[in-house]
PDB file of N, CA and C in Angstrom:
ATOM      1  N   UNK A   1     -29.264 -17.623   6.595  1.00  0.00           N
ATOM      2  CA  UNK A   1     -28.102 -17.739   5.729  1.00  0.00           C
ATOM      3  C   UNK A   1     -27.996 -16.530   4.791  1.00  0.00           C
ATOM      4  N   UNK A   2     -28.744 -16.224   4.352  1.00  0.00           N
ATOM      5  CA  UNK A   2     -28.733 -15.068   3.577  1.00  0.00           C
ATOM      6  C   UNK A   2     -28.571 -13.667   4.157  1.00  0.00           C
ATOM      7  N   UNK A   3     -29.086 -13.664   5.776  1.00  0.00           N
ATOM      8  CA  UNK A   3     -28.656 -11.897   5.792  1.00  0.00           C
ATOM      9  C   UNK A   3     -27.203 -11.973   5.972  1.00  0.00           C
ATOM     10  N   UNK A   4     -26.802 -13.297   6.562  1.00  0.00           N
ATOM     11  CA  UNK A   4     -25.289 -13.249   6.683  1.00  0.00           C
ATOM     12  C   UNK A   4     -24.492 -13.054   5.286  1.00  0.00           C
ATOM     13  N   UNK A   5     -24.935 -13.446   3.892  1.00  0.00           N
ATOM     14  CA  UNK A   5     -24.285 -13.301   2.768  1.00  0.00           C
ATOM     15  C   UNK A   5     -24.596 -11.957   2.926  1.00  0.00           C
ATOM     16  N   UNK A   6     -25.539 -11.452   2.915  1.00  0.00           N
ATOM     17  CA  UNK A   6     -25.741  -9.901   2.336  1.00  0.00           C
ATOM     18  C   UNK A   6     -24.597  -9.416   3.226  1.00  0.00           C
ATOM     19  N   UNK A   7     -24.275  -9.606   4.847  1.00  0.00           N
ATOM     20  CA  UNK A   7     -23.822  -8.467   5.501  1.00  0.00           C
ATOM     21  C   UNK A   7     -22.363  -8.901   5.201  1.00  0.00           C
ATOM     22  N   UNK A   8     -21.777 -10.619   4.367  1.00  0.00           N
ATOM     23  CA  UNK A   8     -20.762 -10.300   4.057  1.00  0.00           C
ATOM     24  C   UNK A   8     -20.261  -9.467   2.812  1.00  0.00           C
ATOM     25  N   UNK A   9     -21.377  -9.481   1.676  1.00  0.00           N
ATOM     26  CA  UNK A   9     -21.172  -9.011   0.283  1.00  0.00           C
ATOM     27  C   UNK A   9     -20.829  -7.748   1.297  1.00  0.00           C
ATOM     28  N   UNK A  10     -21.796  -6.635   1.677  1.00  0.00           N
ATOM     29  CA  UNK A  10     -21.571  -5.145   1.931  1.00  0.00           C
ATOM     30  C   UNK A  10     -20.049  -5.246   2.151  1.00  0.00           C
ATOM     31  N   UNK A  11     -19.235  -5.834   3.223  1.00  0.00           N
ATOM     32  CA  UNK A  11     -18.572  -5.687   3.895  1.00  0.00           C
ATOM     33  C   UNK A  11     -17.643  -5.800   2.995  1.00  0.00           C
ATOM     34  N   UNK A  12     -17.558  -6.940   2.006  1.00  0.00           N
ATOM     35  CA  UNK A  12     -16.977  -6.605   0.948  1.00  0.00           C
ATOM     36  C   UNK A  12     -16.709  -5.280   0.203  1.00  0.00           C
ATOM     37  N   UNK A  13     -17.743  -4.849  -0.352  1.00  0.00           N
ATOM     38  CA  UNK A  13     -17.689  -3.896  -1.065  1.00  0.00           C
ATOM     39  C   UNK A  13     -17.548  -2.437  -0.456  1.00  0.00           C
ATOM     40  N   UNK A  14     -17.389  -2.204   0.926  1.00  0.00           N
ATOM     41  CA  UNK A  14     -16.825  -1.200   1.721  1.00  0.00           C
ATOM     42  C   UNK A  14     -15.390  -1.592   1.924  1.00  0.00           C
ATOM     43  N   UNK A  15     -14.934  -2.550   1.605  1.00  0.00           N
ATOM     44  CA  UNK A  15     -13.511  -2.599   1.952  1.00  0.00           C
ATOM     45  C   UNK A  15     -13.176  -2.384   0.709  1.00  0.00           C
ATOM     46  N   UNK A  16     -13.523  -2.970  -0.408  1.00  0.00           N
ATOM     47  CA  UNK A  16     -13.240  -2.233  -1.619  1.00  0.00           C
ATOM     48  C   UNK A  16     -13.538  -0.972  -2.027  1.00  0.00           C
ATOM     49  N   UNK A  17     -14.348  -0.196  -1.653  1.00  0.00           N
ATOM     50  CA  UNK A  17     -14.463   0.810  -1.923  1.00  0.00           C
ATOM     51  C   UNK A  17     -13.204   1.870  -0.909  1.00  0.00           C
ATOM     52  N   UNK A  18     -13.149   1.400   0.212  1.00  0.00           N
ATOM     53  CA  UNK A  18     -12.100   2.311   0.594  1.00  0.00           C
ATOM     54  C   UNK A  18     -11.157   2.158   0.403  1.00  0.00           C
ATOM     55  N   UNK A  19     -10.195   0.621  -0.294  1.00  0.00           N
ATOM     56  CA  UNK A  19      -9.177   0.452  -0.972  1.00  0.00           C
ATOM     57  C   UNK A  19      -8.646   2.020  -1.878  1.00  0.00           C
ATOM     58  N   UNK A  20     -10.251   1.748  -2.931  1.00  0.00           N
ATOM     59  CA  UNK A  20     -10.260   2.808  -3.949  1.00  0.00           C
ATOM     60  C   UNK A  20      -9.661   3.971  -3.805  1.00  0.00           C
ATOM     61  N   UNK A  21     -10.622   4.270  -2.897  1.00  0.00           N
ATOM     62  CA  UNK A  21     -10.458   5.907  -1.879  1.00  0.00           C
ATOM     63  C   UNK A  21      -9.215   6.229  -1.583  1.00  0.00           C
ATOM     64  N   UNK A  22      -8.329   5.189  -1.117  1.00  0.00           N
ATOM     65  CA  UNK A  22      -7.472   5.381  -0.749  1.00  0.00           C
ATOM     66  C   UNK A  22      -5.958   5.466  -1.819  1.00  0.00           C
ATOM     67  N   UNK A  23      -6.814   4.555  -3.046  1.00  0.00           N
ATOM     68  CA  UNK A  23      -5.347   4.829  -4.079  1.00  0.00           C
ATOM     69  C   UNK A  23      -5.864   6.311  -4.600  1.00  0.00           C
ATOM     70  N   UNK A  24      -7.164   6.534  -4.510  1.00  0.00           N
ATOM     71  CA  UNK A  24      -7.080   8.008  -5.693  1.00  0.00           C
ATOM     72  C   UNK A  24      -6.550   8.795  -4.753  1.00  0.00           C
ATOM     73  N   UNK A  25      -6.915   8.908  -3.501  1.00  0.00           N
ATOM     74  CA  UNK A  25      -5.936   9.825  -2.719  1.00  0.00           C
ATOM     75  C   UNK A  25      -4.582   9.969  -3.164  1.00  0.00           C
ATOM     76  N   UNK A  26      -3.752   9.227  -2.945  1.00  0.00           N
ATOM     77  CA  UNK A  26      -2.467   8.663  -3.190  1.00  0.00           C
ATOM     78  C   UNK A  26      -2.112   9.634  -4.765  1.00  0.00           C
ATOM     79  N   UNK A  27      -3.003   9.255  -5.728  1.00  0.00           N
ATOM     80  CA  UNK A  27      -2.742   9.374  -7.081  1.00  0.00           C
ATOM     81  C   UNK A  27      -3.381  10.738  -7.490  1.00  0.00           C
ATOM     82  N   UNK A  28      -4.044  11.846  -5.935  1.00  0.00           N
ATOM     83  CA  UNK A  28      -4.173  13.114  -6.327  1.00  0.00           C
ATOM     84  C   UNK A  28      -3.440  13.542  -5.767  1.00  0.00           C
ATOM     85  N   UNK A  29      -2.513  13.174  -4.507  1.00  0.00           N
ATOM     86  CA  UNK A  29      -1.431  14.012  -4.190  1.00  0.00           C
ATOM     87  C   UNK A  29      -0.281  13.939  -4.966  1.00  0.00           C
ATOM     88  N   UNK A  30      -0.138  12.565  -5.267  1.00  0.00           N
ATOM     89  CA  UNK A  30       1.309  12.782  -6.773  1.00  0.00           C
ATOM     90  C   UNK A  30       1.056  13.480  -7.763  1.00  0.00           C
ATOM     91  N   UNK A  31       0.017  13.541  -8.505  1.00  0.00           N
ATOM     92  CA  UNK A  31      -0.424  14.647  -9.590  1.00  0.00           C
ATOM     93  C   UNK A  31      -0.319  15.968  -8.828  1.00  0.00           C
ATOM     94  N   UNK A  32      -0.654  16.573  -8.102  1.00  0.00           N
ATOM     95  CA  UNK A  32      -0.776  17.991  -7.510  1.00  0.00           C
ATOM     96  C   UNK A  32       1.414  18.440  -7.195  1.00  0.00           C
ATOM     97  N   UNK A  33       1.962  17.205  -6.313  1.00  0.00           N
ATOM     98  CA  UNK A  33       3.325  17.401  -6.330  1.00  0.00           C
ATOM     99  C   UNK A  33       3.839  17.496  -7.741  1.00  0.00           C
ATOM    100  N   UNK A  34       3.408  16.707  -8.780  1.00  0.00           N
ATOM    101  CA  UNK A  34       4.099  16.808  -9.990  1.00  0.00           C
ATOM    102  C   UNK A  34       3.736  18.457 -10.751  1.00  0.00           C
ATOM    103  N   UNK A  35       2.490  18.697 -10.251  1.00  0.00           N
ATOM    104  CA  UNK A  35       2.298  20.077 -11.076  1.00  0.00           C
ATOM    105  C   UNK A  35       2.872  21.035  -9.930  1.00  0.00           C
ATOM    106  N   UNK A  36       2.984  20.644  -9.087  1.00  0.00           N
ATOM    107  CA  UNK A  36       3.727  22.219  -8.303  1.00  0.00           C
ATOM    108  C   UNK A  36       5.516  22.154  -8.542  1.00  0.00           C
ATOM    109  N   UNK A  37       5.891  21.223  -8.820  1.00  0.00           N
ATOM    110  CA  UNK A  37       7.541  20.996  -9.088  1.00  0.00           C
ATOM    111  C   UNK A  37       7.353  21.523 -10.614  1.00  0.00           C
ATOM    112  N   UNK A  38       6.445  21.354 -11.696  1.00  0.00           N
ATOM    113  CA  UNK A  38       6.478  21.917 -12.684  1.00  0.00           C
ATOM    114  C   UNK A  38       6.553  23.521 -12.480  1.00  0.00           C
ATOM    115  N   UNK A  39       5.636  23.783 -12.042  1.00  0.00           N
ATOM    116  CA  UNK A  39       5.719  25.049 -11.693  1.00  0.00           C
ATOM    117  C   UNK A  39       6.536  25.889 -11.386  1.00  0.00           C
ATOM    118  N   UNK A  40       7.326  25.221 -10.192  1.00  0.00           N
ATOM    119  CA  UNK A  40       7.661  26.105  -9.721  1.00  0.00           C
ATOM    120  C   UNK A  40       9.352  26.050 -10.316  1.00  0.00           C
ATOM    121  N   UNK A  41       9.914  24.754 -11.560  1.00  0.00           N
ATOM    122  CA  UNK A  41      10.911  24.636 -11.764  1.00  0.00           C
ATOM    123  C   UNK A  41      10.835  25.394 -13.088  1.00  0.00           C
ATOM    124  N   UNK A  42       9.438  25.642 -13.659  1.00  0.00           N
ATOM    125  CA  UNK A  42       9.145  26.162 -14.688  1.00  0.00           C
ATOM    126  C   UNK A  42       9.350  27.906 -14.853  1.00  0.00           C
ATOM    127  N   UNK A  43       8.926  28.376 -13.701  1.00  0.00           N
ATOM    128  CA  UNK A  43       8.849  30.035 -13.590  1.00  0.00           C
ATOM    129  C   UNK A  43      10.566  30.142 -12.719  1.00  0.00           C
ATOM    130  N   UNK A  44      11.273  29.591 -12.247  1.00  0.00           N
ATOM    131  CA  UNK A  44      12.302  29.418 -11.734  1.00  0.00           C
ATOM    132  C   UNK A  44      13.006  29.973 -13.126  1.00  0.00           C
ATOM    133  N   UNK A  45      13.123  29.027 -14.007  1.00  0.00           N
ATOM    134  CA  UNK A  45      14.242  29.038 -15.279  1.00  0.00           C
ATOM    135  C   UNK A  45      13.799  29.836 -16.376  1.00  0.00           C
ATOM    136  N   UNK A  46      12.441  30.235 -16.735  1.00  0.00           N
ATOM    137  CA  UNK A  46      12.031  30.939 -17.688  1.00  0.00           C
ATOM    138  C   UNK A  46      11.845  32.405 -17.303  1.00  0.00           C
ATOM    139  N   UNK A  47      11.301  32.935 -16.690  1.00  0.00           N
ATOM    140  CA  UNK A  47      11.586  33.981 -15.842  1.00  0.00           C
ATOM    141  C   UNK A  47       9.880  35.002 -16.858  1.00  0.00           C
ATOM    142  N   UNK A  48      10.071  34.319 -18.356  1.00  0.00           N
ATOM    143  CA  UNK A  48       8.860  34.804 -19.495  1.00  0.00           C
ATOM    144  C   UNK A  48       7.590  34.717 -18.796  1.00  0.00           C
ATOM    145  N   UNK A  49       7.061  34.429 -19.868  1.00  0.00           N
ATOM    146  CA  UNK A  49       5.369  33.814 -19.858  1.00  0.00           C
ATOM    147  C   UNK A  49       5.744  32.636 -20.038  1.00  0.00           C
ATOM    148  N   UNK A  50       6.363  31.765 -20.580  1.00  0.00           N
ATOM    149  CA  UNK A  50       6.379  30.429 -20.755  1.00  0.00           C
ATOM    150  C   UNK A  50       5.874  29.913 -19.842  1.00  0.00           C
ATOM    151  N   UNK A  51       4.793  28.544 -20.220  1.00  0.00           N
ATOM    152  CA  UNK A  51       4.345  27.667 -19.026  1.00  0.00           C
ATOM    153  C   UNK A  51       4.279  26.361 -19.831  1.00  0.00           C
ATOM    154  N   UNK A  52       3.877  25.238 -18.822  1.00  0.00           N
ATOM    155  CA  UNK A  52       4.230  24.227 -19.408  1.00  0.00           C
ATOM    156  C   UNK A  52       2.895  23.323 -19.613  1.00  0.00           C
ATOM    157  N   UNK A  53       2.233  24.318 -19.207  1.00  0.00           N
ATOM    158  CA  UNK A  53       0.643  23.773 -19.513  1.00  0.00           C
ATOM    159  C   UNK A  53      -0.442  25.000 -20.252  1.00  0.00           C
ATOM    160  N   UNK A  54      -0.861  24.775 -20.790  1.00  0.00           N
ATOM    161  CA  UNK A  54      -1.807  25.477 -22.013  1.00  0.00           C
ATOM    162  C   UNK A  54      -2.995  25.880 -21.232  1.00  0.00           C
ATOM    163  N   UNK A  55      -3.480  26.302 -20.529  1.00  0.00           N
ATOM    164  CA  UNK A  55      -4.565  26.757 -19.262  1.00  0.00           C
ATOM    165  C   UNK A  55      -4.372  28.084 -19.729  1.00  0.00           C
TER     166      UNK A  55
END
């Protein structure tokens, strides 16, 4: 009874873990699109040095 709990807990916690995996994915490609539309709408209209991030 018990290796079967253990091999369901794991199984658990690999499906949760790639849940995870799978929203930060998600939530590093929207951050990376949001800073390249900054960018590139940023040097588009200012033409200066102006930027819209302090780096």
């Amino acid at each position: 009874m018990v290796p079967i709990l253990l091999v369901l807990l794991l199984i658990l916690i690999l499906f949760g873990a790639g849940f995870a995996w799978e929203i930060l994915w998600w939530f590093a490609v929207a951050v990376l699109v949001i800073w390249l539309l900054g960018f590139f709408f940023t040097s588009a209209s200012g033409g200066g040095r102006s930027r819209w991030y302090r780096w």
